[in-house]
Protein backbone atom coordinates (compact mmCIF):
# COMPACT_ATOMS: atom_id res chain seq x y z
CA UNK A 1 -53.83 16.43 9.49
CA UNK A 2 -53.33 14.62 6.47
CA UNK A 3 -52.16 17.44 4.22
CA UNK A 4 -49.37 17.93 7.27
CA UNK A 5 -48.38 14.22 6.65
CA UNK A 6 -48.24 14.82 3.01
CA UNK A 7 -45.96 18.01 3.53
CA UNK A 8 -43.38 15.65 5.57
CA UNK A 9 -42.90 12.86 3.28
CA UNK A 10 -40.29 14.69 1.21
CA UNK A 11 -38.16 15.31 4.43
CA UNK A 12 -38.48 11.73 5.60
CA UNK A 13 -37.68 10.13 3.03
CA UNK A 14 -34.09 12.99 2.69
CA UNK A 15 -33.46 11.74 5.89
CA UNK A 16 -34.24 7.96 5.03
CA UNK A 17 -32.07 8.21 1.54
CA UNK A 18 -29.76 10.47 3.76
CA UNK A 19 -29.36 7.39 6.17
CA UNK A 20 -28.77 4.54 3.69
CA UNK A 21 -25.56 2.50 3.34
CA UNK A 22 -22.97 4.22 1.22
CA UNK A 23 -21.22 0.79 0.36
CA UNK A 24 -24.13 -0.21 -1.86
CA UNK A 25 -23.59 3.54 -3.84
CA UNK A 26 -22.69 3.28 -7.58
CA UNK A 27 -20.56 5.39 -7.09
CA UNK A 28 -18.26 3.20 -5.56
CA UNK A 29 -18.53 0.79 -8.58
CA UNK A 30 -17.45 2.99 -10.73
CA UNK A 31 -15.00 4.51 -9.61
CA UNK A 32 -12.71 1.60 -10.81
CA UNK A 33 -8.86 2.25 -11.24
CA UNK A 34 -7.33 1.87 -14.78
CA UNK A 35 -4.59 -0.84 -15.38
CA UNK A 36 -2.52 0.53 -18.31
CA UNK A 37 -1.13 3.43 -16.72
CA UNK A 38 0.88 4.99 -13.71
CA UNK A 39 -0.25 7.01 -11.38
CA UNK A 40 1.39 10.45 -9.87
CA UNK A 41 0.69 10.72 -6.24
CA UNK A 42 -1.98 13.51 -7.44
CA UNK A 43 -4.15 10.91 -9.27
CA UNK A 44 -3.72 8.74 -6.44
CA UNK A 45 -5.09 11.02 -3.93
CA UNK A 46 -7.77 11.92 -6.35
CA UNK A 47 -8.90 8.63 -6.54
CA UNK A 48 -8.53 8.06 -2.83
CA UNK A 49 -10.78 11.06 -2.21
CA UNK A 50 -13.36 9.48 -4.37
CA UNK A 51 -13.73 6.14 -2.53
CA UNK A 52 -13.83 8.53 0.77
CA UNK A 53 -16.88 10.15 -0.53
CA UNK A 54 -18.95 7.65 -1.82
CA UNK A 55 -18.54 5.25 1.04
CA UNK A 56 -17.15 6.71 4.52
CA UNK A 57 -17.72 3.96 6.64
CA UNK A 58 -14.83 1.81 4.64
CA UNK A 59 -12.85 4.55 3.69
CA UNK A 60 -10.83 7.39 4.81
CA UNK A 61 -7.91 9.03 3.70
CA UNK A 62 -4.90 10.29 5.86
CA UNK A 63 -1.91 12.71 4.80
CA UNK A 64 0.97 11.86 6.26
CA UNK A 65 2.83 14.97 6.00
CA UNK A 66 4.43 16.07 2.91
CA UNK A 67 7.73 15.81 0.65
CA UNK A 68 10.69 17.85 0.11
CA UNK A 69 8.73 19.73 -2.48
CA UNK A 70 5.20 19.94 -1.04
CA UNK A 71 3.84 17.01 -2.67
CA UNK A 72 1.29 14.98 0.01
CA UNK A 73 2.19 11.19 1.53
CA UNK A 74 -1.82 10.26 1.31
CA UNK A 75 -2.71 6.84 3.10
CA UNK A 76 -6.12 4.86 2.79
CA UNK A 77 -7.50 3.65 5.65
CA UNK A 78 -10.31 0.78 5.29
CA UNK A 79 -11.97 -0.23 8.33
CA UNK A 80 -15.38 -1.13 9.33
CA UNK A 81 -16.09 1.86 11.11
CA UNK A 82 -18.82 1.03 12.96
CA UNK A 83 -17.38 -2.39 14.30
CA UNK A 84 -16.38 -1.74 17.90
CA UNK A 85 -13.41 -3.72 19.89
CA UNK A 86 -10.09 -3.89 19.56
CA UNK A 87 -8.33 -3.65 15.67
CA UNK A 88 -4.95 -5.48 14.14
CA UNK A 89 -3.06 -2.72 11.88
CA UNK A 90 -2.04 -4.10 8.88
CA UNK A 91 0.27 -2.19 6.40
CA UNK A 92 1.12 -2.16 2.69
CA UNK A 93 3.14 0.77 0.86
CA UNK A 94 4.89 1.14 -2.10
CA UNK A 95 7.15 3.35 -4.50
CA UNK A 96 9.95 4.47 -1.65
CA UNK A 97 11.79 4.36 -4.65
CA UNK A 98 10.24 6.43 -7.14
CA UNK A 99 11.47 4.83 -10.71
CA UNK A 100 10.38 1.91 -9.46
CA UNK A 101 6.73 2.82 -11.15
CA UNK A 102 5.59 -0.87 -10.68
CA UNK A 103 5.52 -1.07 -6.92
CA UNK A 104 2.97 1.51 -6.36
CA UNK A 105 0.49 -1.46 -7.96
CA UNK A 106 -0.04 -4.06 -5.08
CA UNK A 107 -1.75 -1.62 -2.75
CA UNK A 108 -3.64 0.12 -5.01
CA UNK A 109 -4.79 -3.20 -6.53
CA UNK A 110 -6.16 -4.14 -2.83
CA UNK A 111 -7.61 -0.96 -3.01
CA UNK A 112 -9.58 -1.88 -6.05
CA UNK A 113 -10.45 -5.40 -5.23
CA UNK A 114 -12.16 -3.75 -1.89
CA UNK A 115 -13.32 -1.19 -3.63
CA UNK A 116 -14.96 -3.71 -5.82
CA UNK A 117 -16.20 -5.77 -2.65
CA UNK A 118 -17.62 -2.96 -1.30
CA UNK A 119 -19.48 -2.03 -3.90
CA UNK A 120 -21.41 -4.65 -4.81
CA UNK A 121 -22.14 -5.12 -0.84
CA UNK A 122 -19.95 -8.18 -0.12
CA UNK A 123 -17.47 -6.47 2.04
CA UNK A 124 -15.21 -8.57 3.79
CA UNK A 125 -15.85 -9.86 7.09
CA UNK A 126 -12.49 -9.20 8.18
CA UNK A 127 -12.49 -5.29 7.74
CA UNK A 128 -14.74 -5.43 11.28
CA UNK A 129 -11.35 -6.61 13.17
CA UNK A 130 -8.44 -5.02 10.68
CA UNK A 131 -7.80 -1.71 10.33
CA UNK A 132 -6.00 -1.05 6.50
CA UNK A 133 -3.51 1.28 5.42
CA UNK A 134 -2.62 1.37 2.06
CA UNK A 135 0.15 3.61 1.14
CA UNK A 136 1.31 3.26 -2.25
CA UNK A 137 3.94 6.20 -2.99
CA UNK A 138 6.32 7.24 -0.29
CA UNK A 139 8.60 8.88 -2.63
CA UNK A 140 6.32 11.26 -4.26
CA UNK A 141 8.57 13.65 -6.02
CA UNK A 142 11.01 10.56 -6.99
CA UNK A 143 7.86 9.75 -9.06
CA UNK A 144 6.91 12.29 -10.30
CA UNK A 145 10.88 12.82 -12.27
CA UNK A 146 10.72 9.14 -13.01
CA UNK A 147 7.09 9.34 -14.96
CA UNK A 148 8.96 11.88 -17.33
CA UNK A 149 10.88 11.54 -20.26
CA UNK A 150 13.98 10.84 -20.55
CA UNK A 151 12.89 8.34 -17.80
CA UNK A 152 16.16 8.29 -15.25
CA UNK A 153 15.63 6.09 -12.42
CA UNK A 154 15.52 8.31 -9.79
CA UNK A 155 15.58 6.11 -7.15
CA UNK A 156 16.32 8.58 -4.36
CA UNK A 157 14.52 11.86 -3.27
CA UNK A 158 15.06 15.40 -4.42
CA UNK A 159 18.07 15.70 -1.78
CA UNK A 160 19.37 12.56 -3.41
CA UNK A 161 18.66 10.68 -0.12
CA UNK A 162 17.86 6.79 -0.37
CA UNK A 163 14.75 7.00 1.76
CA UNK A 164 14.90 3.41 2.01
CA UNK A 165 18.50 3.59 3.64
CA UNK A 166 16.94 6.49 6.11
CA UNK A 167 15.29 5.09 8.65
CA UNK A 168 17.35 5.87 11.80
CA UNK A 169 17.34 2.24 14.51
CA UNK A 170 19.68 1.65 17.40
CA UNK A 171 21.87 -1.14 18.08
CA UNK A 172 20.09 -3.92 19.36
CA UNK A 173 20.88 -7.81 20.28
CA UNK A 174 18.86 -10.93 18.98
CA UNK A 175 20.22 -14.46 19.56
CA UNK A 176 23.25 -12.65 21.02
CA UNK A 177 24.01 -11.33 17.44
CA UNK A 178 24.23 -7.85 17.76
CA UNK A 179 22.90 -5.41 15.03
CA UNK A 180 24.76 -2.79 13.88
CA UNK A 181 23.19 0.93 14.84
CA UNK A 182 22.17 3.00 11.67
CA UNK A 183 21.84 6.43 12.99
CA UNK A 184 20.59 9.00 10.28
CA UNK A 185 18.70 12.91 9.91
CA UNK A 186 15.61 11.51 8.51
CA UNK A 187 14.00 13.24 5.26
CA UNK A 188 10.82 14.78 5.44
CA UNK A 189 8.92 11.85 3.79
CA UNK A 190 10.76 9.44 6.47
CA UNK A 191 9.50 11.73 9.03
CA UNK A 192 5.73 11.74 7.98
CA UNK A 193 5.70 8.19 7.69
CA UNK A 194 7.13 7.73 11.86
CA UNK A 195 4.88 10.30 12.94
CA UNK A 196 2.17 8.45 11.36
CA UNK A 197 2.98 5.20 12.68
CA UNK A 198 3.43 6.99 15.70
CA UNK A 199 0.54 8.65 16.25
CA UNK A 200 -2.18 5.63 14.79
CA UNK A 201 -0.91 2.77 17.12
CA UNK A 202 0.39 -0.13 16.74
CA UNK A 203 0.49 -1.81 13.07
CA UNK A 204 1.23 -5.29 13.25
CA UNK A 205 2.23 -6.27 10.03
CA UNK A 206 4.21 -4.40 7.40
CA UNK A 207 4.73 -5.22 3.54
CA UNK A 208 7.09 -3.00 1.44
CA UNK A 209 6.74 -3.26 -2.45
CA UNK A 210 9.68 -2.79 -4.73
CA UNK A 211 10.62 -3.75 -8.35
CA UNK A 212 14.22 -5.12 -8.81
CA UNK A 213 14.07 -8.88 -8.60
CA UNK A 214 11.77 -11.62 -7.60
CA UNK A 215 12.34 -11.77 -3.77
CA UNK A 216 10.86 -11.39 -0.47
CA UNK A 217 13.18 -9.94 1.93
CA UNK A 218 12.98 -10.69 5.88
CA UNK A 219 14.88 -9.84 9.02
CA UNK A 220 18.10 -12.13 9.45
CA UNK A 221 17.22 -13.04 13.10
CA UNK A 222 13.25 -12.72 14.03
CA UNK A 223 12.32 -12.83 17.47
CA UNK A 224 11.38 -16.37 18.12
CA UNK A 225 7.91 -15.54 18.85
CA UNK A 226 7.52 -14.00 14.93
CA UNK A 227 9.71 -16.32 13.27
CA UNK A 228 6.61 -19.07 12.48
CA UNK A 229 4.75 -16.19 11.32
CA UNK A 230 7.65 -14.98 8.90
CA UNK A 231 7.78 -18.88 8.02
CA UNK A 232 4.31 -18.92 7.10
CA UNK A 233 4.19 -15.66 5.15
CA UNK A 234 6.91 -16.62 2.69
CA UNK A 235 5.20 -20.51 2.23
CA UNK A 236 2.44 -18.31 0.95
CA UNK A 237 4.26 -15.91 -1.12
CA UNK A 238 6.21 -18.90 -2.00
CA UNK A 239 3.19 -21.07 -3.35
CA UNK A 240 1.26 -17.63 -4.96
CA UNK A 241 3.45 -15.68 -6.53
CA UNK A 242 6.36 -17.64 -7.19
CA UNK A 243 4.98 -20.15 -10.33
CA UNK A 244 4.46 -16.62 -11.84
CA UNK A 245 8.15 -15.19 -11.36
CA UNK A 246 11.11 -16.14 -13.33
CA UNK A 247 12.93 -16.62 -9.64
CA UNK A 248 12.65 -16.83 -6.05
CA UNK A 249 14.77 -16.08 -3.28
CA UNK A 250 14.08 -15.65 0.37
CA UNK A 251 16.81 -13.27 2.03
CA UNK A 252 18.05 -11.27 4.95
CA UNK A 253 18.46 -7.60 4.35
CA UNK A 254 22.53 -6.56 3.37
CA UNK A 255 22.33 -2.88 4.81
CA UNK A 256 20.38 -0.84 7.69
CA UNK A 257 18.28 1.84 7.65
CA UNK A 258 15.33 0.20 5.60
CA UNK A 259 11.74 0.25 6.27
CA UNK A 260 11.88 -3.34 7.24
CA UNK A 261 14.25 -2.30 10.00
CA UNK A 262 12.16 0.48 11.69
CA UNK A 263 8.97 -1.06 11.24
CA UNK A 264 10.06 -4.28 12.63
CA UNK A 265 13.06 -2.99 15.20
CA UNK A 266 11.67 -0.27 16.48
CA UNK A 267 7.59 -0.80 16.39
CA UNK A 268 7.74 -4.61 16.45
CA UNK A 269 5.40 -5.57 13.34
CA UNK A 270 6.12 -8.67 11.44
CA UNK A 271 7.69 -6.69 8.49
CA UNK A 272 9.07 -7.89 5.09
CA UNK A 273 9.94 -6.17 1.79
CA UNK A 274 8.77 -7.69 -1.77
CA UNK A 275 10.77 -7.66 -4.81
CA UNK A 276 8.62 -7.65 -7.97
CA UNK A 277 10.05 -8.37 -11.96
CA UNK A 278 11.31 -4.71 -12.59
CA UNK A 279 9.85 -2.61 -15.35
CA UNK A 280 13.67 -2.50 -17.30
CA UNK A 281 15.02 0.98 -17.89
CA UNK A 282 15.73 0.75 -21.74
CA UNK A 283 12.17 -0.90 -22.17
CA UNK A 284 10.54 1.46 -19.59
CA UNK A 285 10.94 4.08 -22.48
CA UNK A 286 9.44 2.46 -25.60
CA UNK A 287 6.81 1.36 -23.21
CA UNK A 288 5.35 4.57 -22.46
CA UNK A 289 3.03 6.75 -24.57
CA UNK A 290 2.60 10.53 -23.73
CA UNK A 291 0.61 12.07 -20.98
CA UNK A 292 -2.75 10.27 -21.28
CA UNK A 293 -5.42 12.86 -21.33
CA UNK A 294 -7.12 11.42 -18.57
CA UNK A 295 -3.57 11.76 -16.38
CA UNK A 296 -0.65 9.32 -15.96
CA UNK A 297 1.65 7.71 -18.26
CA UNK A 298 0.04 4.78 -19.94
CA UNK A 299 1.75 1.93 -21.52
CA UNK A 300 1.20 0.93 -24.91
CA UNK A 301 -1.86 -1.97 -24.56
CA UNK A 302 0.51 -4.23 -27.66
CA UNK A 303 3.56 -4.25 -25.18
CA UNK A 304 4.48 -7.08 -23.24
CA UNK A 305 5.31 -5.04 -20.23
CA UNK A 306 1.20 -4.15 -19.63
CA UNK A 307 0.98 -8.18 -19.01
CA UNK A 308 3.62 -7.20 -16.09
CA UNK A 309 1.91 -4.50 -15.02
CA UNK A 310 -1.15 -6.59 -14.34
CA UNK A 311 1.02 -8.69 -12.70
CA UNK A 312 2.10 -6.35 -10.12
CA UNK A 313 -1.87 -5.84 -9.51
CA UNK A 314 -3.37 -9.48 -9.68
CA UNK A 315 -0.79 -11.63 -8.26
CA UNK A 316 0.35 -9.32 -5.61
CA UNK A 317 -3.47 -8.28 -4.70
CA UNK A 318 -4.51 -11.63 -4.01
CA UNK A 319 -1.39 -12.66 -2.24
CA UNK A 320 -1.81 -9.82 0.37
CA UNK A 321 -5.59 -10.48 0.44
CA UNK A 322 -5.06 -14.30 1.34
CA UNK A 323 -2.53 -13.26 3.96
CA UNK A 324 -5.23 -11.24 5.28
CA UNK A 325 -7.23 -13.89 5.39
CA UNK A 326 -5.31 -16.19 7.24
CA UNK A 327 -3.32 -13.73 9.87
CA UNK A 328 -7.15 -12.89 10.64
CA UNK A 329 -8.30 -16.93 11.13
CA UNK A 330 -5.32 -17.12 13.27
CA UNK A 331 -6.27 -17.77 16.82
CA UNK A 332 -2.72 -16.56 18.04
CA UNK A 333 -3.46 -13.35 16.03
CA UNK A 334 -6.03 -12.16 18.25
């Protein structure tokens, strides 16, 4: 009877190991995401993939659908799986644009700071009521031409379409102001991103990272029963990130079609865009080194600019984190 005992220990304690919390894995702690470089959607799905593996219960990855040329629109999702009950869906994306490198940085910076969390088994409480997507390149083959020498902006997509301009919304009236209609054939990547939105439920807040100014950018006329929580949001972006900007401007979006407009229009999240210090073109160039073996374009560590890429990260990361924090301590936000 004994010897049979002896025999099963291996197999219970495979099961027990087999069992045990994958947030506490080292794997998770080291797979931390480099600084000093850019990242092509591919590396960003790689890495994605990794925090998926070595701890499922936070995090899952999603592809949205796809780009003109077959590249993938991956989202991160990071949830408390096993917490039951009803979830907020909070958003963050980035790098619509694709030469604007910088903005892919915020969401993958939350990534790492939970990532980090997680890790060292302090995740937060909040991921048991919020459900997280992080989607840091919409414009996938925009950024992959504007990582490569000679460097060209290339703002748009491959069919030279402004995807930020594409998001089709009807003509609606707030405050008896009406707004105009913006009626357009949305792009594949515009596509994946409302069929995702779609098809996940409601999100509830939306942030939309770019890199041409120091601004955050919100809907002229809110609904009055968002227009305290668009108050709030820019205090703290206000207070956070502007004593590190060289300006600060709250404003109304100039032209239809953006992000902002579909997210907030037509799915009714609180949604804003965010204008980060801009990686300048001529600089852009003498600030990048050749492919870096590991992958990614990665700036020299003696140029200013790295300080602004950290920037992006830091600031930006813990601004989004504390407006986590506070949406979720929010009685009125459920």
């Amino acid at each position: 009877m004994i010897s049979r005992w002896v025999l099963l220990l291996p197999l219970l304690a495979v099961l027990l190991l087999g069992c045990a919390d994958a947030p506490t894995s080292g794997r998770v702690v080291d797979a931390e995401l480099a600084v000093d470089r850019f990242y092509d959607v591919s590396m960003v799905l790689a890495w994605f993939r990794t925090l998926e593996e070595a701890a499922p219960r936070w995090f899952s990855v999603e592809i949205m659908g796809h780009s003109v040329q077959g590249r993938p629109l991956p989202c991160l999702v990071v949830t408390d799986t096993q917490a039951t009950g009803k979830k907020k869906g909070y958003w963050i994306d980035g790098a619509i644009h694709g030469g604007e490198l910088g903005s892919q940085r915020p969401a993958l910076a939350v990534a790492e700071h939970l990532r980090r969390a997680i890790g060292e088994g302090k995740p937060p409480a909040w991921l048991s009521r919020i459900r997280l997507y992080l989607a840091p390149v919409l414009n996938p083959d925009g950024l992959h031409r504007g990582m490569r020498p000679p460097f060209p902006h290339h703002r748009n997509n491959v069919h030279d379409v402004d995807l930020n301009r594409n998001y089709p919304i009807k003509a609606v009236t707030i405050d008896g102001r009406s707004i105009a209609e913006h009626v357009s054939v949305p792009e594949p990547e515009t596509q994946a991103v409302m069929a995702f939105w779609k098809r996940v439920g409601p999100i509830d807040l939306a942030i939309s990272y770019h890199t041409s100014a120091n601004l955050i950018i919100h809907p002229k006329y809110p609904p009055k029963d968002q227009r305290k929580r668009y108050a709030d949001i820019c205090a703290i972006y206000e207070s956070m990130v502007y004593p590190h900007s060289l300006a600060f401007e709250m404003s109304g979006p100039s032209r239809r079609g953006l992000t902002m407009d579909w997210f907030g229009r037509v799915r009714g999240a609180v949604a804003l865009s965010v204008e980060m210090n801009p990686l300048p073109g001529v600089e852009r160039e003498r600030a990048m080194e050749d492919v870096h073996p590991a992958g990614g374009y990665k700036l020299r560590r003696a140029n200013r600019l790295l300080c602004s890429l950290r920037h992006y990260g830091e600031v930006h990361a813990e601004f989004l984190l504390a407006l986590i924090r506070l949406l979720r301590e929010d009685p009125s936000q459920g």
